[in-house]
Protein backbone atom coordinates (compact mmCIF):
# COMPACT_ATOMS: atom_id res chain seq x y z
CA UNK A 1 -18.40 -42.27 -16.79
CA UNK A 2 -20.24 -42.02 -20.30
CA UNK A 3 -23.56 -40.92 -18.32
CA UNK A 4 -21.38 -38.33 -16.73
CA UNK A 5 -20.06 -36.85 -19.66
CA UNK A 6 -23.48 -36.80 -21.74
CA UNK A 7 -24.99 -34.87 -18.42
CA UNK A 8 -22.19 -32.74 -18.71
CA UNK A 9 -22.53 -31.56 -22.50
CA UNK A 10 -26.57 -31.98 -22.09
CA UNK A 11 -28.29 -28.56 -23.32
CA UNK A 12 -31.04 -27.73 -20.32
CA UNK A 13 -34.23 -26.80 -20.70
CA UNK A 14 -33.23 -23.16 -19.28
CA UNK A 15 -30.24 -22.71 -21.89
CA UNK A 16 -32.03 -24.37 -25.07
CA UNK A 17 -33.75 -21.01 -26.24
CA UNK A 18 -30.22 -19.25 -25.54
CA UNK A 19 -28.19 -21.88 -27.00
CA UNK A 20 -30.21 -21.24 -30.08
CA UNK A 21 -29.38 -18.18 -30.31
CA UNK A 22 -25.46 -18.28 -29.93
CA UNK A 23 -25.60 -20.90 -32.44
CA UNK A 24 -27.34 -18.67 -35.23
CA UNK A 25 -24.93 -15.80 -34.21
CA UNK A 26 -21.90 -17.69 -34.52
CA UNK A 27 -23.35 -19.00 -37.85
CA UNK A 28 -23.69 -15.73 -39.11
CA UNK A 29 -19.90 -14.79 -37.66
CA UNK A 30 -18.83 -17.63 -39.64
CA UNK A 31 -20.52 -17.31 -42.99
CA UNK A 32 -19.60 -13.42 -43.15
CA UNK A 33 -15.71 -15.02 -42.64
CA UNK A 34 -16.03 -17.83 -45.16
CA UNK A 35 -17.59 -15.80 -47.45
CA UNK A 36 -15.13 -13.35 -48.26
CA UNK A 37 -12.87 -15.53 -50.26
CA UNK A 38 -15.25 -18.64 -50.31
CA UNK A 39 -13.93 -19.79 -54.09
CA UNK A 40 -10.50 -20.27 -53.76
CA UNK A 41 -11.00 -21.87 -50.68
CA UNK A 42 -12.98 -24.24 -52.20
CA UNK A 43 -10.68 -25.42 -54.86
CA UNK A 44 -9.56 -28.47 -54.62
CA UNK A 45 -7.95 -29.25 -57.92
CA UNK A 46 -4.02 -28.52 -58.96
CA UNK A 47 -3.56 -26.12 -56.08
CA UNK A 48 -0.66 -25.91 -53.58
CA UNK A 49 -2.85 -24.96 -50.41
CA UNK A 50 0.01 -24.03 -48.06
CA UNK A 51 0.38 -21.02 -50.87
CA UNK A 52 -3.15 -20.28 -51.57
CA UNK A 53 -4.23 -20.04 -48.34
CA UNK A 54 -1.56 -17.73 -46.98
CA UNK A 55 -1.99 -15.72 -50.13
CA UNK A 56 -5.56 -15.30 -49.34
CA UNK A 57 -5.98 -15.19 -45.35
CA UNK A 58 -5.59 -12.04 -43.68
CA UNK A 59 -6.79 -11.60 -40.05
CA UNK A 60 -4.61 -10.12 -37.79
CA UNK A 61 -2.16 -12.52 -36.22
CA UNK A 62 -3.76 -15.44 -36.90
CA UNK A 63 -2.17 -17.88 -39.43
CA UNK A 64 -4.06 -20.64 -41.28
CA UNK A 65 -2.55 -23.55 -40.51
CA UNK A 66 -5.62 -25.10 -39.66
CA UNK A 67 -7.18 -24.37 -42.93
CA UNK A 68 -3.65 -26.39 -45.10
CA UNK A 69 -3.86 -29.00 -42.40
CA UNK A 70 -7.21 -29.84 -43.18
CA UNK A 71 -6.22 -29.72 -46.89
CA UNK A 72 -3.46 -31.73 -47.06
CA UNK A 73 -1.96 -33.18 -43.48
CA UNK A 74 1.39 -31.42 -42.41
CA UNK A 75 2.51 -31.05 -38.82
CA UNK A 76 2.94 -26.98 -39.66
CA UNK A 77 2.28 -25.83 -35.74
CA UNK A 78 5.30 -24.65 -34.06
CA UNK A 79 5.80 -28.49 -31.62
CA UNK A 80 7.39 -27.02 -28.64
CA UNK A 81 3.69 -24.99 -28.33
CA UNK A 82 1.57 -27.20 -30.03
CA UNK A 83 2.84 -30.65 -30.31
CA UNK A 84 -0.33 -32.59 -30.67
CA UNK A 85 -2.71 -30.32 -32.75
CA UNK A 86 -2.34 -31.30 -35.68
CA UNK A 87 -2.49 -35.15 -34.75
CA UNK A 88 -5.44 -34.05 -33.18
CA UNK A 89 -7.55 -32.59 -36.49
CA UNK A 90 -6.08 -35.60 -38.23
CA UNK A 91 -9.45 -37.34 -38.64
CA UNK A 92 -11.53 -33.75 -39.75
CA UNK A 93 -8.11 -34.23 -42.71
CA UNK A 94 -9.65 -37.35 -43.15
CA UNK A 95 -13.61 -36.21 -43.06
CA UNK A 96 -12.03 -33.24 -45.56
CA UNK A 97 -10.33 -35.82 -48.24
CA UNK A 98 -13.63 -37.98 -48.58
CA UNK A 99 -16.03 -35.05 -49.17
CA UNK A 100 -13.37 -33.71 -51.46
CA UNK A 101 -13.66 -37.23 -53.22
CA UNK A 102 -17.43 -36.81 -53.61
CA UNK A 103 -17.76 -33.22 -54.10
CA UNK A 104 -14.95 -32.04 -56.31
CA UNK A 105 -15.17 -28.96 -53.36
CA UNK A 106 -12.56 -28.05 -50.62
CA UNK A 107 -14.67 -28.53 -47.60
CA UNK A 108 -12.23 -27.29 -45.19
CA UNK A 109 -14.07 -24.24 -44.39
CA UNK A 110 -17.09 -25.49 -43.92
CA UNK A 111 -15.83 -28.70 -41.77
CA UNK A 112 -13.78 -26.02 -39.36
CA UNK A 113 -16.55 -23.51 -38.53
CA UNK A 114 -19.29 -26.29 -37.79
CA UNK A 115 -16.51 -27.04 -35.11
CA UNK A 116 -15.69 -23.21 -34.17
CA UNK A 117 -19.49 -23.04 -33.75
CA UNK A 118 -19.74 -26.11 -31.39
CA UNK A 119 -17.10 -25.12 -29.41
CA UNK A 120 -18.08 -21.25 -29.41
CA UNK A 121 -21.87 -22.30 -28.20
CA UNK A 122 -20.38 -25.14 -25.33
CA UNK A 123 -18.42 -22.24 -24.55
CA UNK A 124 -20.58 -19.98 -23.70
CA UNK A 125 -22.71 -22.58 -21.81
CA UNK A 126 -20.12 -23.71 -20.23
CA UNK A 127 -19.38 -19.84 -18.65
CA UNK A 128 -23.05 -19.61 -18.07
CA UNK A 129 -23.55 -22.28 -15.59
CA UNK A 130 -19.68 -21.29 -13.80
CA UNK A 131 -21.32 -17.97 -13.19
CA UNK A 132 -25.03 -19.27 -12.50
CA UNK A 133 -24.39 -22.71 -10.13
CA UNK A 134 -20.46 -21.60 -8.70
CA UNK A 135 -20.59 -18.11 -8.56
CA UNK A 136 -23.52 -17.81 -7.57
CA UNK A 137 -24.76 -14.85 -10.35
CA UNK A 138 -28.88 -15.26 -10.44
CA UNK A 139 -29.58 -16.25 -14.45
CA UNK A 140 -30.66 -13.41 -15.99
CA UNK A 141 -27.46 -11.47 -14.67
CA UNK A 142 -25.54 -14.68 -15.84
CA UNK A 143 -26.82 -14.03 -19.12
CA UNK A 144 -25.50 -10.78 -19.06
CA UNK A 145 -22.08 -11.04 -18.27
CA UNK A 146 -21.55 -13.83 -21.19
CA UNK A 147 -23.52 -11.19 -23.84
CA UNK A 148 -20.62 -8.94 -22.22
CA UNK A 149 -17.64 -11.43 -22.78
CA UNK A 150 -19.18 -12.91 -26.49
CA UNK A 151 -18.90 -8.96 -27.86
CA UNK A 152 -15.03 -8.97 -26.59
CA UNK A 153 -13.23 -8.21 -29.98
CA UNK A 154 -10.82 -11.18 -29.80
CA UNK A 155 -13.23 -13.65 -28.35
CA UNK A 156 -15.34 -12.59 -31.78
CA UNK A 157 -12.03 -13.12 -34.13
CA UNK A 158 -10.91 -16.48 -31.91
CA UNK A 159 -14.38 -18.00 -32.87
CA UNK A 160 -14.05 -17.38 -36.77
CA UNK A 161 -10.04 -17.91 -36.96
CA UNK A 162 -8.39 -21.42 -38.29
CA UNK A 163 -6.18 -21.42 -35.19
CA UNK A 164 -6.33 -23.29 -32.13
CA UNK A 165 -7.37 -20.56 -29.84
CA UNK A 166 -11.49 -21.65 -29.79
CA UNK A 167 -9.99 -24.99 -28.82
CA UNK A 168 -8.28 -23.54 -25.44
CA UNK A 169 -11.17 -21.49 -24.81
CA UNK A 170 -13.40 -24.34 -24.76
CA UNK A 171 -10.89 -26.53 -22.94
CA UNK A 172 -9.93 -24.16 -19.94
CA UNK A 173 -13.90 -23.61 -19.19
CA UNK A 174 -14.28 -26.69 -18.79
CA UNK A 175 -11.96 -27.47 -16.75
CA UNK A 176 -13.28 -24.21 -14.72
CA UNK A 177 -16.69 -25.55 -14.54
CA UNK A 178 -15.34 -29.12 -13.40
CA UNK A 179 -13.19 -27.88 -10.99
CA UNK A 180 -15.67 -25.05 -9.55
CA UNK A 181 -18.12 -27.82 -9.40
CA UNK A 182 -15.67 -29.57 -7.38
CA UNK A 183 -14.88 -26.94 -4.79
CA UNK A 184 -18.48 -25.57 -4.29
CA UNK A 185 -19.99 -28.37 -4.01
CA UNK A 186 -17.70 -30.96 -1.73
CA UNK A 187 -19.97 -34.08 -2.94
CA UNK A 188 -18.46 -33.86 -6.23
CA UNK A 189 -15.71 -35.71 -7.21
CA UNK A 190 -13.47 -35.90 -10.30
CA UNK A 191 -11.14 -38.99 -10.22
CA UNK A 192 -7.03 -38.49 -10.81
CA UNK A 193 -7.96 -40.14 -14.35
CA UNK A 194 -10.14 -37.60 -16.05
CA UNK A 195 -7.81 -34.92 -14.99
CA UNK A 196 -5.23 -36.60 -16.68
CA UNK A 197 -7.01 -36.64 -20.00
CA UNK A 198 -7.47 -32.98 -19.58
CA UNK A 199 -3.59 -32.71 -18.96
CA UNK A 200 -3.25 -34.18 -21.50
CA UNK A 201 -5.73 -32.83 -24.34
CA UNK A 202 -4.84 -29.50 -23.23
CA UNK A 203 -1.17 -29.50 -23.51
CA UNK A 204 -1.65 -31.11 -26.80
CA UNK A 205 -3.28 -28.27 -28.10
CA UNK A 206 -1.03 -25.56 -26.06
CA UNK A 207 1.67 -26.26 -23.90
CA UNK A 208 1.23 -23.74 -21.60
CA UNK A 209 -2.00 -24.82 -20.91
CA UNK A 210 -0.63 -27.87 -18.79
CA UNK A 211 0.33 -25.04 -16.16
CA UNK A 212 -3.28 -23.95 -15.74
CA UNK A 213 -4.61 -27.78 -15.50
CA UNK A 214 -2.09 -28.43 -12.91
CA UNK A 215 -2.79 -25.46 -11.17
CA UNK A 216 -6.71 -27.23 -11.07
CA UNK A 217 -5.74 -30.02 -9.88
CA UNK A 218 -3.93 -28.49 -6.88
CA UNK A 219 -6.58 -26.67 -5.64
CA UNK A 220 -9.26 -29.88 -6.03
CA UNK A 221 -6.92 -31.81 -4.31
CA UNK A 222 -5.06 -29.48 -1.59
CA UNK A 223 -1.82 -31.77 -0.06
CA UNK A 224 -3.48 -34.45 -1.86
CA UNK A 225 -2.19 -33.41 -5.32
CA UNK A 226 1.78 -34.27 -4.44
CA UNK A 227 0.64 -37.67 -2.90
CA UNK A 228 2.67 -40.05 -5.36
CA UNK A 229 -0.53 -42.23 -7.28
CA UNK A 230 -2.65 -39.06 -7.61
CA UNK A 231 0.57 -36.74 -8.97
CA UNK A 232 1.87 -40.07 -11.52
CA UNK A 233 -1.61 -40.24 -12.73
CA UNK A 234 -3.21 -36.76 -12.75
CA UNK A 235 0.25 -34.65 -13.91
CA UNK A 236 3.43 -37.47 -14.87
CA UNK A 237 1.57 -40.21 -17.58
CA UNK A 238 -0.06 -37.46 -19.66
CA UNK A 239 3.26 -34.91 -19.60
CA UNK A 240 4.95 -38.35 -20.53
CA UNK A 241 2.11 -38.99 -22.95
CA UNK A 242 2.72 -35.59 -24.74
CA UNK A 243 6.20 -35.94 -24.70
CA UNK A 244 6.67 -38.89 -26.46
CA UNK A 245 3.97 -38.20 -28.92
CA UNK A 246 6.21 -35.01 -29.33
CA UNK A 247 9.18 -36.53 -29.86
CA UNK A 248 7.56 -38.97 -32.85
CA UNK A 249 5.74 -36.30 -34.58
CA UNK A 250 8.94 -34.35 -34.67
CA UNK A 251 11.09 -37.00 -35.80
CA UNK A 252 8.91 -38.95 -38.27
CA UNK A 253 6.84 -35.87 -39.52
CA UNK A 254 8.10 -32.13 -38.22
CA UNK A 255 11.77 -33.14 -39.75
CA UNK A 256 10.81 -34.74 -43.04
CA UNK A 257 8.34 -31.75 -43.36
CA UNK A 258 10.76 -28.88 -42.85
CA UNK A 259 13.40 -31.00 -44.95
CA UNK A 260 10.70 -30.68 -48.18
CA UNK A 261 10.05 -27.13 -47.29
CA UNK A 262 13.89 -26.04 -46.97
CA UNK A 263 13.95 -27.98 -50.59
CA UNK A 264 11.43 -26.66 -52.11
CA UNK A 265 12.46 -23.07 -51.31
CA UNK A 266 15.71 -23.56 -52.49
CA UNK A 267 14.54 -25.02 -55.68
CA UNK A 268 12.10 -21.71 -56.14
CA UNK A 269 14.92 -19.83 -55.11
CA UNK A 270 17.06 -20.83 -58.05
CA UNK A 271 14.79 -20.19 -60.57
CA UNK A 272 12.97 -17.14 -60.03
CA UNK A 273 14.77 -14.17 -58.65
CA UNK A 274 12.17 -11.95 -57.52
CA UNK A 275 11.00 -14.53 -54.84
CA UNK A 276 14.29 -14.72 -53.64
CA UNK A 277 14.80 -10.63 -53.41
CA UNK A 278 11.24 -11.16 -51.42
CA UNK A 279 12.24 -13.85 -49.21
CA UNK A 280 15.64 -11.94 -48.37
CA UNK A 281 13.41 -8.43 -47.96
CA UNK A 282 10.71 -10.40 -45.42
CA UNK A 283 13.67 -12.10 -43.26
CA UNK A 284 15.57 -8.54 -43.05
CA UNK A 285 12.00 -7.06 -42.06
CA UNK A 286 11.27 -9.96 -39.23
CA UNK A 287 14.66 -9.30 -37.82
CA UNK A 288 14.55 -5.89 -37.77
CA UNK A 289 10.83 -6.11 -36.07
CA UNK A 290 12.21 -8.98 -33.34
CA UNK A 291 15.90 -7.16 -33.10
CA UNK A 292 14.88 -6.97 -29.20
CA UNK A 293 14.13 -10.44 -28.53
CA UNK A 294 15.80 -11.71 -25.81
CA UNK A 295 17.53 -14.60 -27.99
CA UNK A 296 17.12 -16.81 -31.54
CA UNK A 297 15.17 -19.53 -31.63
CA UNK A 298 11.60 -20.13 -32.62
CA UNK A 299 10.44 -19.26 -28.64
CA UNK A 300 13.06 -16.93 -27.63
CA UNK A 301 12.39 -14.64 -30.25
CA UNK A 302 9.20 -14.02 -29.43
CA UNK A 303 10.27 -12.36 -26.00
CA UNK A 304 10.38 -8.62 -25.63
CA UNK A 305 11.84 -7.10 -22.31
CA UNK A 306 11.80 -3.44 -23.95
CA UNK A 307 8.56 -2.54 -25.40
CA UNK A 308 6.45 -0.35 -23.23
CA UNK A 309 4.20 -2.26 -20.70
CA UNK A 310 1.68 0.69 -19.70
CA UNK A 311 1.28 1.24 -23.24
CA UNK A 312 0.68 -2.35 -23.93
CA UNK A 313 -1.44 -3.35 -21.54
CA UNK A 314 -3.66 0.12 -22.26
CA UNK A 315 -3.93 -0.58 -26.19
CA UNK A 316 -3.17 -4.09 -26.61
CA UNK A 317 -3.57 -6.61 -23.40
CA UNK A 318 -7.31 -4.89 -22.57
CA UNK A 319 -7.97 -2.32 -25.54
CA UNK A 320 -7.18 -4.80 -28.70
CA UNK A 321 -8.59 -7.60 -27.26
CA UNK A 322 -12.10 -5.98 -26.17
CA UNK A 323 -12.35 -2.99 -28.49
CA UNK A 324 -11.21 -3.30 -32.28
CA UNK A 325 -8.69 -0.42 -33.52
CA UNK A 326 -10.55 1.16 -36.90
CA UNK A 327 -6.84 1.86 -38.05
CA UNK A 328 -4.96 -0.74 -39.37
CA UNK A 329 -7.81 -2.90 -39.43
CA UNK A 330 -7.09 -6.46 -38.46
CA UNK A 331 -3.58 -6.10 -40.08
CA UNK A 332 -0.78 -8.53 -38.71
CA UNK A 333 2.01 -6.95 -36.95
CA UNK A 334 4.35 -9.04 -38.18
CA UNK A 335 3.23 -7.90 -41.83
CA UNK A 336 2.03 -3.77 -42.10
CA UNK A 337 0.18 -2.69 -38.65
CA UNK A 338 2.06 -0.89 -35.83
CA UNK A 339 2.55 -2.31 -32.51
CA UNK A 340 0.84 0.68 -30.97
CA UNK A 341 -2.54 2.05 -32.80
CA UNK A 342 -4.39 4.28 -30.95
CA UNK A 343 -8.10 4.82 -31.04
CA UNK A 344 -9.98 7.68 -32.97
CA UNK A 345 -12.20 8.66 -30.29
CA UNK A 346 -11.91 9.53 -26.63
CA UNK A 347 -14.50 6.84 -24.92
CA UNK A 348 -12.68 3.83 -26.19
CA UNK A 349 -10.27 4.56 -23.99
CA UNK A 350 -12.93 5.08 -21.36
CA UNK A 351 -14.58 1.88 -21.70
CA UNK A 352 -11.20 0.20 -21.15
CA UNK A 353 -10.67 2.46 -18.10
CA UNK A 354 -13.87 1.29 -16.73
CA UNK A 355 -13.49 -2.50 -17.48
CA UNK A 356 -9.84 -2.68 -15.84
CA UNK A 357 -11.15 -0.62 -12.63
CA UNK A 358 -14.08 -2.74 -12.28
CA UNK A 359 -11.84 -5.89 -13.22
CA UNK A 360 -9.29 -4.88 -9.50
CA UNK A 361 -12.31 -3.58 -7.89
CA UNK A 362 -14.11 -7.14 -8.34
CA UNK A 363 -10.49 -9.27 -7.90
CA UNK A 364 -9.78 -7.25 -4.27
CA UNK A 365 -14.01 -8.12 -3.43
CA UNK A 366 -13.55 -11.82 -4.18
CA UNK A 367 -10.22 -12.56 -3.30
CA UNK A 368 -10.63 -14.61 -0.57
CA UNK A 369 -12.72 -17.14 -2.73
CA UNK A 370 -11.00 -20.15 -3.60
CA UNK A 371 -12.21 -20.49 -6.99
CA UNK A 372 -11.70 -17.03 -7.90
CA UNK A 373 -8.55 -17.40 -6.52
CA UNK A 374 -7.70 -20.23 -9.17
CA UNK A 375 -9.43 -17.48 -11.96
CA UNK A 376 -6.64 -15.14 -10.48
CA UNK A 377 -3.98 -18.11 -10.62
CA UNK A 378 -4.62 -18.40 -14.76
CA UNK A 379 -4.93 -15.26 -15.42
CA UNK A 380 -1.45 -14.78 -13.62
CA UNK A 381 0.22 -17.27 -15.98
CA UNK A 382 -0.65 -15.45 -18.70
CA UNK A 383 0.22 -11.87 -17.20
CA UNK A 384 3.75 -13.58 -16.19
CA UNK A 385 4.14 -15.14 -20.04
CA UNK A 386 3.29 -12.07 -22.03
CA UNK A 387 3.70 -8.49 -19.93
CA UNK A 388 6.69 -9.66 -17.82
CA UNK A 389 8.22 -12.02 -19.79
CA UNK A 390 7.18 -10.41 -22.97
CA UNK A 391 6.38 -13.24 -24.85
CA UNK A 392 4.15 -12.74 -27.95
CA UNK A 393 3.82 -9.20 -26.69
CA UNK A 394 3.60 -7.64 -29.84
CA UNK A 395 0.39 -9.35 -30.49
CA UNK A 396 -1.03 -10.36 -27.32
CA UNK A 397 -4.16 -9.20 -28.25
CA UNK A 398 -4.27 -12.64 -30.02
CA UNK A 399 -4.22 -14.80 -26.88
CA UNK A 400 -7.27 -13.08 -25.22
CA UNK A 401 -9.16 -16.34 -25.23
CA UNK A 402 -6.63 -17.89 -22.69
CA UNK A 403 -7.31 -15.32 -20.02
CA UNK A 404 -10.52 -12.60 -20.96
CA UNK A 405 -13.39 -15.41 -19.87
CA UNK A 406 -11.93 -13.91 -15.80
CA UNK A 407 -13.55 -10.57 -16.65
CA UNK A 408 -16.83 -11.88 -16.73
CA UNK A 409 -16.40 -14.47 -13.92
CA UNK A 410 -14.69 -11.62 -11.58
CA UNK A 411 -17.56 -9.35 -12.10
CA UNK A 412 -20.02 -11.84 -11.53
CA UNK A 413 -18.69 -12.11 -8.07
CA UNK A 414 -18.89 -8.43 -7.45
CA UNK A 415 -22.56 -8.33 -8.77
CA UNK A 416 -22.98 -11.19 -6.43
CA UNK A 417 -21.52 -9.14 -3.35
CA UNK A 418 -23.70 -6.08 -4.67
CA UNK A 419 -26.70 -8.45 -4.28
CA UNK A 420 -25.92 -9.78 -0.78
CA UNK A 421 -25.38 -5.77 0.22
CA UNK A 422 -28.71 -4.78 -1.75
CA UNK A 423 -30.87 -4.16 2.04
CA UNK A 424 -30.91 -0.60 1.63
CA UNK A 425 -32.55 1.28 -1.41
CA UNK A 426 -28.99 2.52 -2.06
CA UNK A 427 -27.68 -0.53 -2.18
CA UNK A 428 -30.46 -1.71 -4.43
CA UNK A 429 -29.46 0.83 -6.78
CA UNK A 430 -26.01 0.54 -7.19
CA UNK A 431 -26.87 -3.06 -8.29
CA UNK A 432 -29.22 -2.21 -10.93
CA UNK A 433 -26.36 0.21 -11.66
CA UNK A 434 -24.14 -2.04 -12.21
CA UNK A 435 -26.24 -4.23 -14.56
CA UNK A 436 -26.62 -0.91 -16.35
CA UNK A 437 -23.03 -0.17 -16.68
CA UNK A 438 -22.59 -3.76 -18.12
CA UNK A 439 -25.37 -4.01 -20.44
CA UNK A 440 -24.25 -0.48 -21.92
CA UNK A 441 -20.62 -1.94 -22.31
CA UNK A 442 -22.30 -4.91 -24.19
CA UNK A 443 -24.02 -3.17 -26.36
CA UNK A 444 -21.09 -0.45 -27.45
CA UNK A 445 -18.85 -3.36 -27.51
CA UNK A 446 -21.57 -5.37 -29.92
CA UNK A 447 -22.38 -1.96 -32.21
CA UNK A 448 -18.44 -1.14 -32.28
CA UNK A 449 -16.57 -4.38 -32.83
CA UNK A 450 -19.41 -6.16 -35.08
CA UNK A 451 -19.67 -2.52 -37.32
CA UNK A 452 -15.89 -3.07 -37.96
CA UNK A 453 -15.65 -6.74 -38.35
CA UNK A 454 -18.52 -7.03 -40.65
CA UNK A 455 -17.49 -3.89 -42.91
CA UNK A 456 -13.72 -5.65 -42.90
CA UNK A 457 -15.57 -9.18 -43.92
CA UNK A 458 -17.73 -7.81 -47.01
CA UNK A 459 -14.61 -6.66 -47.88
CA UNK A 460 -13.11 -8.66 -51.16
């Protein structure tokens, strides 16, 4: 198993050169990120972090959790979505307190983008060798289509944000690669046991992730999966696993932690009047924002069944998450940006065009291929969650890391197709087409979304 796993997470001799050079441009990402307010997130002395960091951090919808947890351990994630998380980063709290001991300096930042650049490099890797050895892309083209999906606007935020977004991503690819691996080639096996951790890593992080891994397992196993030792094993103990770990965490840590907080605010409350005119001004404003959710509740609110789908899915599903908005900035809706901002010029809109066409064109082409058909399955879960439900739909853009990573892998099947077509010289053509059209995109997407976030980072 161990040899397995270090093959697995081995850098090849082919990818060392590349690896090299995601790692020094997700280094860069994250210094121009840390950077901006890199000394009061280094104080460690007399400071309430909870405060300083949400005083400080501003990028989009992304809240810094990660960043106090590290700090000081709370359980701050929302459990019913994230019920293990922040047991999880427990022991980079622990790395954080001894450095902080020997340095007099909040390390948190540094500590959390070594990891958002480990993860953002095995990423990438990770989608390299799913389009190289199960798609069948040759390497070069491979290449391409993860410089395409690394200059997606979201993927760029999700790999410099304190949330747990980078941690999915990484996650869900690899359980793509394992499970392509799987059904390409039929000599590979992954036992009901390291599906399970999966299951169960996974859902600790997200819930909604357990869906997806489930939805893996199934198409590994075929009739197999509902055969009772392989479902217990692969799907029941970790579920059970999560569950109970849920259900201490909430008891022994979520409740005493939301007790202090309820105090705390109260206490503030009584004593200082303008924070309590604030506090009453930012609960009247949330309502008034989420006055459409289906229900109250700390999930229910979050679903919209009125806003505008077309509209959504135009500037926020696909145009947020691949193309930045100049207006409004990386402001958080729940704080000063609109739901809707619409682009300044005419070929954003274009580009988005031409992604989503090529994105059904290369889904109806490779259809009938099991693996993409599991792509297709994901990326359904999260189409069902936030356009028809309308959960989180307000900021979807957000959650692009759970689902964008089947642009790429759809494509790569159509440029596959193209190949297998390529007898003629037209043929031929449309193919080096094709890698035209995409290395174009990459390259506006790169010049457009890095011009904005690095302008927005040098930014005090």
């Amino acid at each position: 198993m161990m040899k397995a796993i270090l093959k697995l997470f081995s850098i090849k001799k082919d990818e060392r050169w590349a690896a090299l050079l995601l790692t020094c441009y997700l280094v860069m990402l994250n210094v121009l990120a840390i950077q901006q307010h890199f000394e009061e997130f280094t104080c460690s002395e007399h400071v309430g972090f909870y405060s300083l960091f949400f005083q400080y951090f501003h990028l989009s919808g992304f809240d810094p959790f990660t960043y106090v947890i590290l700090s000081e351990w709370r359980s701050l994630y929302v459990l019913s979505r994230h019920p293990l998380l922040a047991v999880f980063i427990y022991p980079l709290y622990a790395l954080n307190s001894c450095l902080m001991a020997l340095t007099g300096f909040n390390c948190t930042i540094f500590i959390w983008s070594t990891v958002l650049v480990v993860l953002g490099v095995y990423s990438f890797l990770f989608l390299k060798r799913i389009l190289h050895e199960i798609v069948g892309c040759k390497r070069g083209d491979s290449w391409l289509l993860v410089a395409f999906f690394a200059s997606f606007g979201y993927i760029i935020l999700s790999l410099v944000a304190p949330d747990h977004f980078a941690l999915s991503l990484f996650f869900l690819l690899l359980t793509l690669y394992v499970c392509g691996k799987v059904l390409v080639h039929h000599h590979v096996e992954i036992s009901d046991w390291h599906i399970a951790i999966l299951l169960f890593l996974t859902t600790g992080i997200t819930t909604t992730n357990a869906l997806k891994i489930a939805l893996a397992q199934w198409f590994m196993q075929g009739r197999k999966f509902f055969q009772p030792k392989s479902f217990l094993i692969s799907i029941v103990l970790p579920i059970v696993l999560v569950a109970g770990g849920y259900a201490l965490v909430n008891e022994y840590i979520q409740k005493p932690e939301q007790e202090r907080r309820e105090r705390s605010i109260a206490q503030r409350m009584e004593r200082d009047a303008s924070f309590k005119k604030k506090l009453a001004l930012s609960h009247a404003s949330a309502k008034k924002r989420h006055a459409k959710g289906l229900a109250e509740g700390e999930n229910l609110y979050w679903v919209d069944l009125h806003l505008s789908r077309p509209r959504s899915i135009i500037e926020n599903f696909f145009g947020e998450s691949l193309l930045f908005h100049a207006d409004h900035l990386f402001e958080d809706v729940n704080v000063s940006r609109p739901i809707f901002v619409s682009y300044r010029h005419p070929w954003c809109y274009n580009a988005v065009y031409i992604v989503l066409a090529l994105l059904i064109w290369s889904c109806i082409i490779a259809f009938k291929n099991r693996f993409m058909q599991l792509c297709l399955s994901w990326f359904g879960c999260d189409v069902l969650l936030h356009l028809c439900l309308g959960f989180g739909l307000t900021e979807v853009y957000i959650m692009t890391a759970h689902w964008a990573f089947v642009i790429p892998i759809a494509f790569g099947f159509l440029c596959v197709r193209l190949q297998q077509q390529a007898q003629g010289r037209l043929m031929r053509q449309a193919v080096s087409a094709f890698r035209l059209l995409i290395g174009s995109c990459t390259l506006l997407f790169f010049s457009h979304n890095l011009q904005l976030f690095i302008t927005f980072m040098l930014q005090k």
